[in-house]
N, C-alpha and C. Protein backbone atom coordinates (compact mmCIF):
# COMPACT_ATOMS: atom_id res chain seq x y z
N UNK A 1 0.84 -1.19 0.00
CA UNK A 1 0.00 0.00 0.00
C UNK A 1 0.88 1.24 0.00
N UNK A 2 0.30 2.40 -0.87
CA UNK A 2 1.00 3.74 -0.94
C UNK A 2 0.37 4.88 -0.53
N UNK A 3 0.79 5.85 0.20
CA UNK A 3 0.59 6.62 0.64
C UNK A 3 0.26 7.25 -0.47
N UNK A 4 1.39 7.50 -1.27
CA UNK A 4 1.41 8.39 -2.45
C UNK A 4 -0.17 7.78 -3.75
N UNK A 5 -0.55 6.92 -3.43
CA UNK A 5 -1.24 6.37 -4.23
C UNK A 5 -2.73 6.95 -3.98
N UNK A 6 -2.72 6.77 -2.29
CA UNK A 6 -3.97 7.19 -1.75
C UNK A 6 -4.22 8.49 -1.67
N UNK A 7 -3.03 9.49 -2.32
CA UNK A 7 -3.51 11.09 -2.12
C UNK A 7 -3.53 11.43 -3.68
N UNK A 8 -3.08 10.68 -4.39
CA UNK A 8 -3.30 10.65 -5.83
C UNK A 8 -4.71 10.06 -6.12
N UNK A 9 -5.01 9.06 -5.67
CA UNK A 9 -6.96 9.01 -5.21
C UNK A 9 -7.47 9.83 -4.84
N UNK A 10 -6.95 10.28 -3.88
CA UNK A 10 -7.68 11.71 -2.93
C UNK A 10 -7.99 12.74 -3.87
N UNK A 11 -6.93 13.05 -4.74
CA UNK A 11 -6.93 14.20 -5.58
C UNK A 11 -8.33 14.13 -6.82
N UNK A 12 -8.14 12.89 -7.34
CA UNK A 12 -8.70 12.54 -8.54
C UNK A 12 -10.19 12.31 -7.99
N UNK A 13 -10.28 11.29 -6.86
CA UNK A 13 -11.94 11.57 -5.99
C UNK A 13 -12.20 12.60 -5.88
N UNK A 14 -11.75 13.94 -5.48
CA UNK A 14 -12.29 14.97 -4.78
C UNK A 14 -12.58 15.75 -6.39
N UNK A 15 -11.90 15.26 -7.44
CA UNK A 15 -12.62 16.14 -8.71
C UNK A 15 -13.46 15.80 -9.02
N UNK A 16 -13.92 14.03 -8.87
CA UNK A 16 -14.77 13.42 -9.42
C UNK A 16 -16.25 14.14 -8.76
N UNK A 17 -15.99 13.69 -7.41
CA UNK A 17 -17.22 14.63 -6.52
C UNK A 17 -17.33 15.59 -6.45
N UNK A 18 -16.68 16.75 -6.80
CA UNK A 18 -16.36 18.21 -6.96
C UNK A 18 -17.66 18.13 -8.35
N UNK A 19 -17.02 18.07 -9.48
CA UNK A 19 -17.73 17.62 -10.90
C UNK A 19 -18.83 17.13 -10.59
N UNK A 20 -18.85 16.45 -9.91
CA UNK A 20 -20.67 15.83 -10.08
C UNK A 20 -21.52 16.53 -9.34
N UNK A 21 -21.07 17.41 -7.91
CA UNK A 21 -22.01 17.88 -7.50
C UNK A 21 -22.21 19.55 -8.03
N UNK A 22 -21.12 19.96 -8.56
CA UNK A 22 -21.56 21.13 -9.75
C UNK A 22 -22.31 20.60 -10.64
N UNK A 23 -22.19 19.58 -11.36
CA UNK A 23 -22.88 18.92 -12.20
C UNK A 23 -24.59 18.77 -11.94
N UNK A 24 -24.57 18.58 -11.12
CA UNK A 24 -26.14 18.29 -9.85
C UNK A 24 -26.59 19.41 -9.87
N UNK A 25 -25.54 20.37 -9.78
CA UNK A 25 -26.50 21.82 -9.06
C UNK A 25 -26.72 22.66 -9.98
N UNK A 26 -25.94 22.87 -11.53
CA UNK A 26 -26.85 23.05 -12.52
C UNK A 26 -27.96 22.06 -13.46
N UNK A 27 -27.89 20.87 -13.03
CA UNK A 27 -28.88 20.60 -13.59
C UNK A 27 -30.21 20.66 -12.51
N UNK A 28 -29.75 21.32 -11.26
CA UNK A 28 -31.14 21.83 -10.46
C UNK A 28 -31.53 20.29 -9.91
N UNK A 29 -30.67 19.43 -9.75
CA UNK A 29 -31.03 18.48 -8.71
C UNK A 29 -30.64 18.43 -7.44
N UNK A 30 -30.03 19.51 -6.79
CA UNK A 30 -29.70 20.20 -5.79
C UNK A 30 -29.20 21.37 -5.74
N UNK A 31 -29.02 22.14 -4.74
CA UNK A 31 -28.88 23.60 -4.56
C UNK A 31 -27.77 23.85 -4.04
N UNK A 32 -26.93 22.41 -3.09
CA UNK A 32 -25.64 22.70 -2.55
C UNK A 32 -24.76 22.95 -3.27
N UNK A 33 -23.96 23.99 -2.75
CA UNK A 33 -22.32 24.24 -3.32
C UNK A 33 -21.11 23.75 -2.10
N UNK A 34 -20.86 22.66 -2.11
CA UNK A 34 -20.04 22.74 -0.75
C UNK A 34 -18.83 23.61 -1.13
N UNK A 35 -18.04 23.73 -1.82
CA UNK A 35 -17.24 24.91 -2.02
C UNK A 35 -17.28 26.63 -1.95
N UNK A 36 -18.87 26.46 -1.70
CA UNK A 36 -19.12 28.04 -1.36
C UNK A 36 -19.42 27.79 0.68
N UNK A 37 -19.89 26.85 0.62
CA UNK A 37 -20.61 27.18 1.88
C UNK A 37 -19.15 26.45 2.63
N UNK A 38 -18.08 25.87 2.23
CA UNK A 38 -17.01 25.96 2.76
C UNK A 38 -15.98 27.46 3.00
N UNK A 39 -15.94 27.70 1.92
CA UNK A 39 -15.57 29.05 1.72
C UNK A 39 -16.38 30.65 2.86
N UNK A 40 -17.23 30.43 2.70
CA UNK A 40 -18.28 31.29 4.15
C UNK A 40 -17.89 31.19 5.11
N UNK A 41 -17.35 29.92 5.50
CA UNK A 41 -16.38 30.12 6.63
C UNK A 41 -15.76 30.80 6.96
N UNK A 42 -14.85 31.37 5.92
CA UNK A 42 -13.71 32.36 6.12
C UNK A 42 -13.91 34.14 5.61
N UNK A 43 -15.12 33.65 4.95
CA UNK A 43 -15.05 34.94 4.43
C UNK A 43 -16.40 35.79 3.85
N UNK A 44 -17.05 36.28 3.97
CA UNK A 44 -18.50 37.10 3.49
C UNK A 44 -18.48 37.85 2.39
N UNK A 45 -17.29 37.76 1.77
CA UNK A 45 -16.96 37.77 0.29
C UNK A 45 -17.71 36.73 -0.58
N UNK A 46 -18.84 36.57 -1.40
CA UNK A 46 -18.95 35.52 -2.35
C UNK A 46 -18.52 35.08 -3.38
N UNK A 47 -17.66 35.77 -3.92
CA UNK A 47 -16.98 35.42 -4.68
C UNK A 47 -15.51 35.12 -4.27
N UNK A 48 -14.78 35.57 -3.32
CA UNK A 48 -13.14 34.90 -2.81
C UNK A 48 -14.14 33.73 -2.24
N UNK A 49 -15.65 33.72 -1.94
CA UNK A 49 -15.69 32.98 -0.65
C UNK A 49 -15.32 31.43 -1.71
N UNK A 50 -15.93 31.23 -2.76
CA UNK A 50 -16.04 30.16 -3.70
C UNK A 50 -14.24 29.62 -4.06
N UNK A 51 -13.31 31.12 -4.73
CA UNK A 51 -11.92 30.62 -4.40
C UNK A 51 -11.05 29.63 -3.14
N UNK A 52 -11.61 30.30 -2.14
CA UNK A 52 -11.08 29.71 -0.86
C UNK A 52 -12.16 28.29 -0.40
N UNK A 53 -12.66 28.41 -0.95
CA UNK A 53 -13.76 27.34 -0.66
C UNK A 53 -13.71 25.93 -1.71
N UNK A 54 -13.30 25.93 -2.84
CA UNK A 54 -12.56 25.15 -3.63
C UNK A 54 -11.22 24.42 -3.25
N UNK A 55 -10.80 25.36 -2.71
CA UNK A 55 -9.10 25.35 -2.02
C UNK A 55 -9.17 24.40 -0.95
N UNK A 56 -10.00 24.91 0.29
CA UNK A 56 -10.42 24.07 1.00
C UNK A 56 -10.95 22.73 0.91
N UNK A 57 -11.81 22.45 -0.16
CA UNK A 57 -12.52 21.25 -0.24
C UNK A 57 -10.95 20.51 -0.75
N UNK A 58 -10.41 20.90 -1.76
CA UNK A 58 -9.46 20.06 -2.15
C UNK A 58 -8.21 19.49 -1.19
N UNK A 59 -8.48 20.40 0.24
CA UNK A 59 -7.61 19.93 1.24
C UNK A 59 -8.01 19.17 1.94
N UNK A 60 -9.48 19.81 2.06
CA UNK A 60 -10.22 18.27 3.05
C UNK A 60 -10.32 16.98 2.22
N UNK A 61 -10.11 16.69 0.71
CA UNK A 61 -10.27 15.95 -0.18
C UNK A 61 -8.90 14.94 0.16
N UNK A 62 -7.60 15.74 0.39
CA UNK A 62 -6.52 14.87 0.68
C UNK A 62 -6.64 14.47 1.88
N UNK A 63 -7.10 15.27 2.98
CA UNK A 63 -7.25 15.06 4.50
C UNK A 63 -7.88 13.19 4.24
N UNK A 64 -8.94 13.60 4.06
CA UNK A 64 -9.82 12.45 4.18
C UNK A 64 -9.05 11.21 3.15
N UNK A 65 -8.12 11.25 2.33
CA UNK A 65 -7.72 10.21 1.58
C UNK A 65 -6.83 9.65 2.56
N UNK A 66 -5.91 9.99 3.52
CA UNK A 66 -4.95 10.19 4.37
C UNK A 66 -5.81 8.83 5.77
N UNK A 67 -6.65 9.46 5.84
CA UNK A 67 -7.83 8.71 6.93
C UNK A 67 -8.01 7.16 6.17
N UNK A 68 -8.84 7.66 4.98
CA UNK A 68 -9.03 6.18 4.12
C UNK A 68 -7.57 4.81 3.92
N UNK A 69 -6.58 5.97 3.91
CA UNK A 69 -5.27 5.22 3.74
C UNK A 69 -5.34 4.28 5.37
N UNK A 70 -5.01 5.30 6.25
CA UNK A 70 -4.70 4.47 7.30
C UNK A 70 -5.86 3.17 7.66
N UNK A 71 -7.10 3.11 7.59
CA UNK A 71 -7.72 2.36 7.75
C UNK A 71 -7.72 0.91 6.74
N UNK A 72 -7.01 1.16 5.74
CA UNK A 72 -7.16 0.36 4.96
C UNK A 72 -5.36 -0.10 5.28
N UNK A 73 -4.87 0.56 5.61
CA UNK A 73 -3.42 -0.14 6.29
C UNK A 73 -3.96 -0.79 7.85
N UNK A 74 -4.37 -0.47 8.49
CA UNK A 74 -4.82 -1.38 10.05
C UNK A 74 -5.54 -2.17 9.47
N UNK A 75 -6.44 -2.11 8.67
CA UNK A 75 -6.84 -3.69 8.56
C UNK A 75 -6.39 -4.32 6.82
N UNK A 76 -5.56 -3.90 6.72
CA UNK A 76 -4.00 -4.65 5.83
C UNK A 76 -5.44 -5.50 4.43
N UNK A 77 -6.06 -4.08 4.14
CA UNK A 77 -6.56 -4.82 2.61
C UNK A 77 -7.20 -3.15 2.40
N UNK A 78 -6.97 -3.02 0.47
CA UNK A 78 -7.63 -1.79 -0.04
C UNK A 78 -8.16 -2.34 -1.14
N UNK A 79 -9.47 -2.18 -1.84
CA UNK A 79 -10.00 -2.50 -2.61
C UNK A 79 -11.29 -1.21 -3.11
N UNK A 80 -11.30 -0.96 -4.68
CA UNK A 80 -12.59 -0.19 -4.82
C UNK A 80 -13.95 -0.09 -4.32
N UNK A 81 -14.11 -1.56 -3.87
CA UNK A 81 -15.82 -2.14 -3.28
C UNK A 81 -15.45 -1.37 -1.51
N UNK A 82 -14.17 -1.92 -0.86
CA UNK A 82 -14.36 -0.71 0.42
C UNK A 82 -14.06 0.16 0.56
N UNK A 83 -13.11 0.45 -0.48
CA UNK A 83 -13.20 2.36 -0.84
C UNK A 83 -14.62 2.99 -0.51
N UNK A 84 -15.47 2.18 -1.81
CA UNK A 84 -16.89 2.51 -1.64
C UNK A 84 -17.78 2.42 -0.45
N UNK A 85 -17.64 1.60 0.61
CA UNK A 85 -18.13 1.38 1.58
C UNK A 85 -17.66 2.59 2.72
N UNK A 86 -16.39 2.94 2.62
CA UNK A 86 -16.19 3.84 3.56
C UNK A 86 -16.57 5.14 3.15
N UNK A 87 -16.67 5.14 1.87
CA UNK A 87 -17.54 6.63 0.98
C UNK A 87 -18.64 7.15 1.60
N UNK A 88 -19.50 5.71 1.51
CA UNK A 88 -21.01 5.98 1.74
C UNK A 88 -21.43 6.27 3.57
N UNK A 89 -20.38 5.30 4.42
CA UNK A 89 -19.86 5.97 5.43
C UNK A 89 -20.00 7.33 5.25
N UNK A 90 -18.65 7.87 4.88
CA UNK A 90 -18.11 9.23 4.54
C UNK A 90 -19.59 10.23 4.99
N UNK A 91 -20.31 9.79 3.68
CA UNK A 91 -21.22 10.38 3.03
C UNK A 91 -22.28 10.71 4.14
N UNK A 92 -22.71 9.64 4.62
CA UNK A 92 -23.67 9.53 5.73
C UNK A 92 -23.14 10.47 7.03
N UNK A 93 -22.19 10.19 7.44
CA UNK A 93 -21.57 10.97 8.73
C UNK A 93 -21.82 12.51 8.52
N UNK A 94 -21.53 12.98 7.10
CA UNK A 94 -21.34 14.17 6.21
C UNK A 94 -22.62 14.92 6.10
N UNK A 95 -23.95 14.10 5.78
CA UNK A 95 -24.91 14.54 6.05
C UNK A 95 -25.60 14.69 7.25
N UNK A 96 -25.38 13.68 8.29
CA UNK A 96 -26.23 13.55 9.29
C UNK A 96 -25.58 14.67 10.27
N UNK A 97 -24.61 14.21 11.04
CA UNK A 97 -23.73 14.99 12.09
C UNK A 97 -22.94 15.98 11.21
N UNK A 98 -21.79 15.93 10.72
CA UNK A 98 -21.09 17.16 10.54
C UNK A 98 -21.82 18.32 9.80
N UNK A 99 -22.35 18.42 8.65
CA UNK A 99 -23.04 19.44 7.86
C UNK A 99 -24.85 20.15 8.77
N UNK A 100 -25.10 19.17 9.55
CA UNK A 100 -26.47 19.28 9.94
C UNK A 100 -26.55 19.62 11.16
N UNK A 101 -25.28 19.14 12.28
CA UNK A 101 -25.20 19.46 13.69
C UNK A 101 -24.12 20.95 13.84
N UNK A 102 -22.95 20.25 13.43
CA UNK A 102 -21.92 20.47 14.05
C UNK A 102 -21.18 22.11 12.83
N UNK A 103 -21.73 22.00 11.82
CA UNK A 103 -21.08 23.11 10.31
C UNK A 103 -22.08 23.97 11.27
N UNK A 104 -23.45 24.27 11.59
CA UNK A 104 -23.67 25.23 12.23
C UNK A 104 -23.79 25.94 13.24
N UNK A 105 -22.90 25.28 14.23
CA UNK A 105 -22.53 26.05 15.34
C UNK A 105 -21.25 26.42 15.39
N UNK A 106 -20.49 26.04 14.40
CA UNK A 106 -19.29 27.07 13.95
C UNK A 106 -19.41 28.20 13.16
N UNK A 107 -20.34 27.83 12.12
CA UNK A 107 -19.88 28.57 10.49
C UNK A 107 -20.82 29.73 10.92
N UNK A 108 -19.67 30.99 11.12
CA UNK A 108 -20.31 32.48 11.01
C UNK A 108 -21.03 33.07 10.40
N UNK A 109 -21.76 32.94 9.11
CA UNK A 109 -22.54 33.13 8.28
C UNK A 109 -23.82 32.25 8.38
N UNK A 110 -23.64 31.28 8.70
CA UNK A 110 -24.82 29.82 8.73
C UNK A 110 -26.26 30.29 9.72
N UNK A 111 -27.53 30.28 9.34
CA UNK A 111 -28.45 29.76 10.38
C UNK A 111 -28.88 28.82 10.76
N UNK A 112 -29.40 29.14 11.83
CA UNK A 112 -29.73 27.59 12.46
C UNK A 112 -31.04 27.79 12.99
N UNK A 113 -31.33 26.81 13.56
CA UNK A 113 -33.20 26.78 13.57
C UNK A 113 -33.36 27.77 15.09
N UNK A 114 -32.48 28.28 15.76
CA UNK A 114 -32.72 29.42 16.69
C UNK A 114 -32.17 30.89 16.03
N UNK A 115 -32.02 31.14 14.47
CA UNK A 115 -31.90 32.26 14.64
C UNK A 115 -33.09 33.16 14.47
N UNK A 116 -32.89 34.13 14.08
CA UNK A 116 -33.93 35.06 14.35
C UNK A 116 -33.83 36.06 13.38
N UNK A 117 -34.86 36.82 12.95
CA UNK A 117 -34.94 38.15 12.10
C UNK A 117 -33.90 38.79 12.41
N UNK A 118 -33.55 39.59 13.03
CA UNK A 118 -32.86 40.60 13.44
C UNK A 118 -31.47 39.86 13.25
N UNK A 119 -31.04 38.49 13.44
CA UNK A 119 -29.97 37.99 13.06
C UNK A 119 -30.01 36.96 11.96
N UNK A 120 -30.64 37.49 10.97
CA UNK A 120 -31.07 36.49 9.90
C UNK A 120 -29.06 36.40 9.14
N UNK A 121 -28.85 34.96 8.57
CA UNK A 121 -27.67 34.61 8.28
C UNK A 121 -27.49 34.68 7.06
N UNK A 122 -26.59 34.64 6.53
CA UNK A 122 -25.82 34.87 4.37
C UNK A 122 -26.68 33.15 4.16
N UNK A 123 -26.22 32.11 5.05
CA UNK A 123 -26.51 31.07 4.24
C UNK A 123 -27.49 30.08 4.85
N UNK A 124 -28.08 29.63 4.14
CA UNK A 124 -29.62 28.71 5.31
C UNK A 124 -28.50 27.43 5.48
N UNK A 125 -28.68 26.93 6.57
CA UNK A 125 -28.55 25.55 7.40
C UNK A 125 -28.93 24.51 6.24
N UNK A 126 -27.83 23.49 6.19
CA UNK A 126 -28.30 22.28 5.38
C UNK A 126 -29.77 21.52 5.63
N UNK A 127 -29.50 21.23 6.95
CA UNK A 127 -30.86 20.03 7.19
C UNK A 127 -30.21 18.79 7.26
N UNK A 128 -30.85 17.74 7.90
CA UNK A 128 -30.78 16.80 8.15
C UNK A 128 -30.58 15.68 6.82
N UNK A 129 -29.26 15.71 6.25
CA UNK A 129 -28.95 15.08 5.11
C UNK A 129 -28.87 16.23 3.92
N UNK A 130 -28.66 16.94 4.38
CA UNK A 130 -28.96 18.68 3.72
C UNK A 130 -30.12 18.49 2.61
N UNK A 131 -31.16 18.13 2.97
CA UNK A 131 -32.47 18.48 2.69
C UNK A 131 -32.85 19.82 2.20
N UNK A 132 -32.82 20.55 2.86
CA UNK A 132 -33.25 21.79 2.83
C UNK A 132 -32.68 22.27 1.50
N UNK A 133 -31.04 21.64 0.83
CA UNK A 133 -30.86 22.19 -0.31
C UNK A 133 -31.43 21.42 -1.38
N UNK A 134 -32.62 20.55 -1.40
CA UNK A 134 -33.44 19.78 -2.42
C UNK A 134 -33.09 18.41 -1.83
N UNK A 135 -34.54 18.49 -2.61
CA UNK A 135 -34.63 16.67 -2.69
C UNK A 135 -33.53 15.38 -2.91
N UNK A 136 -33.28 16.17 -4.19
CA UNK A 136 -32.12 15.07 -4.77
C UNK A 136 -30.74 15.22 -4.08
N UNK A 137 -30.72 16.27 -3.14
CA UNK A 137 -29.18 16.36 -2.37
C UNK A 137 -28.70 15.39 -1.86
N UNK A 138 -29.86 14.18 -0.82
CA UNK A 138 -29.08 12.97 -0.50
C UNK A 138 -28.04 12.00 -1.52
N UNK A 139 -29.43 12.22 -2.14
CA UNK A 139 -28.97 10.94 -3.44
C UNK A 139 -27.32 11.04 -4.03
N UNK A 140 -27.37 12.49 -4.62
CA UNK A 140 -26.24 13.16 -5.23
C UNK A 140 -25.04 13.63 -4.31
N UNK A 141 -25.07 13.55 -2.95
CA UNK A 141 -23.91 13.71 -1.90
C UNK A 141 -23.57 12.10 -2.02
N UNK A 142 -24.85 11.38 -1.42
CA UNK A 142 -24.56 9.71 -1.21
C UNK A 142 -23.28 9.13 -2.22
N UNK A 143 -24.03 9.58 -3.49
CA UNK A 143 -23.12 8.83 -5.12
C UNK A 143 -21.58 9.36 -5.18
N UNK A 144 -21.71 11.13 -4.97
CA UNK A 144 -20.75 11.54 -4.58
C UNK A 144 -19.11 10.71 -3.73
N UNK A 145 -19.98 10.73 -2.52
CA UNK A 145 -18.84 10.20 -1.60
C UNK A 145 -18.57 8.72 -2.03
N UNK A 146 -19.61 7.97 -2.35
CA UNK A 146 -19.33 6.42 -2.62
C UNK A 146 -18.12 6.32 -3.79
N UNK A 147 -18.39 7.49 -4.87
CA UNK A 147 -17.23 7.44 -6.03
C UNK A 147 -15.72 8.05 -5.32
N UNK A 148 -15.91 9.36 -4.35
CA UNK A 148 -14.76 9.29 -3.94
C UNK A 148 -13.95 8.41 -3.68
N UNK A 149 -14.60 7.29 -2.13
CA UNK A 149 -13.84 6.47 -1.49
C UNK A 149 -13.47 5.02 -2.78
N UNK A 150 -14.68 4.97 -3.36
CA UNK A 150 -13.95 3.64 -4.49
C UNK A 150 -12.95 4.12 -5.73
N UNK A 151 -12.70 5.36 -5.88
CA UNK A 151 -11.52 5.76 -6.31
C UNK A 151 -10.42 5.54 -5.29
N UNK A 152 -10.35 5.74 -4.22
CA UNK A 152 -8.97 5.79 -3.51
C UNK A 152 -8.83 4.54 -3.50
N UNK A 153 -9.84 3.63 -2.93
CA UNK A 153 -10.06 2.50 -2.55
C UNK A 153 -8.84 1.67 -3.82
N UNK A 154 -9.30 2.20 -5.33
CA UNK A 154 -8.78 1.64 -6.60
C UNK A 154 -7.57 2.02 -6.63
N UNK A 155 -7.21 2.84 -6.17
CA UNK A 155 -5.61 3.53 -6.19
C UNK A 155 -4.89 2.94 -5.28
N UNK A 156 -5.12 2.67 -3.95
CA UNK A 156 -4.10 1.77 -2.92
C UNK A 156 -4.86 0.65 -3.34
N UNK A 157 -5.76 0.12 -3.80
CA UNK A 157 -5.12 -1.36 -4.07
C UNK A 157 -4.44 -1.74 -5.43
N UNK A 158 -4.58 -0.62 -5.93
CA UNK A 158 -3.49 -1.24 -7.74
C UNK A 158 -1.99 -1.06 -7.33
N UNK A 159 -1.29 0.08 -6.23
CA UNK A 159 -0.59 0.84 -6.17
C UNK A 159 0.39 -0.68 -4.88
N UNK A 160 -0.73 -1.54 -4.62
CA UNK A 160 -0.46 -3.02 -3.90
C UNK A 160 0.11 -2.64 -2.37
């Protein structure tokens, strides 16, 4: 297994899912941009916010290949099928807890279901599987992450 293999996955997953969920959101089967609403984080600029927010995803893109690596070194096997399995993982954790609990009691711009008029926020709260940005958002995050992780998954195990 290679390190170098699994951030060369990392790289190539995080375009694949990058691409598809732009892909998604002009064809209006969802509304999320995670590269903008990453980017809000840092900045109330909308347009640097999307630069820095690209930037970011592509770091959390290696972060998380880095994670996939080690797990697939402790239990000493990498393959595309549990690439994919830890994707949809990924994916699930991504919607439920981090984007739905935990992105809005950090993210300075974000509301949450206690704000209020007078402190109305730049960006609405995902929702529970980020719902709130359409219907088809599960579906198209779900497919998303599953292609990430079975890309890396394909890269440390060809890379042996």
């Amino acid at each position: 297994m290679s390190v170098w293999a699994a951030l060369a996955g990392g790289f190539v997953g995080t375009v694949v899912l990058t691409t598809a969920l732009r892909t998604a959101n002009e064809l209006r089967l969802t509304r999320t941009d995670l590269p903008f609403l990453l980017g809000t984080l840092f900045t109330k600029d909308r347009n640097r916010a999307k630069a820095i927010g690209y930037l970011a995803h592509f770091v959390n893109g290696q972060v998380f290949a880095l994670l996939y690596y080690a797990v697939f070194a402790a239990i000493g096997q990498a393959s595309w099928w549990l690439g994919a399995v830890f994707g949809l993982l990924h994916g699930m954790v991504a919607g439920t807890a981090i984007v739905n609990i935990l992105l809005p009691l950090v993210h300075p711009r974000m509301g949450t279901p206690f704000t209020s008029a007078p402190t109305a926020a730049q960006i609405e709260p995902p929702g529970f599987l980020m719902l709130n940005y359409g219907r088809g958002t599960p579906a198209v995050m779900l497919a998303g992450h599953v292609a990430y992780g079975a890309i890396i998954g394909a890269f440390v195990a060809v890379a042996g």
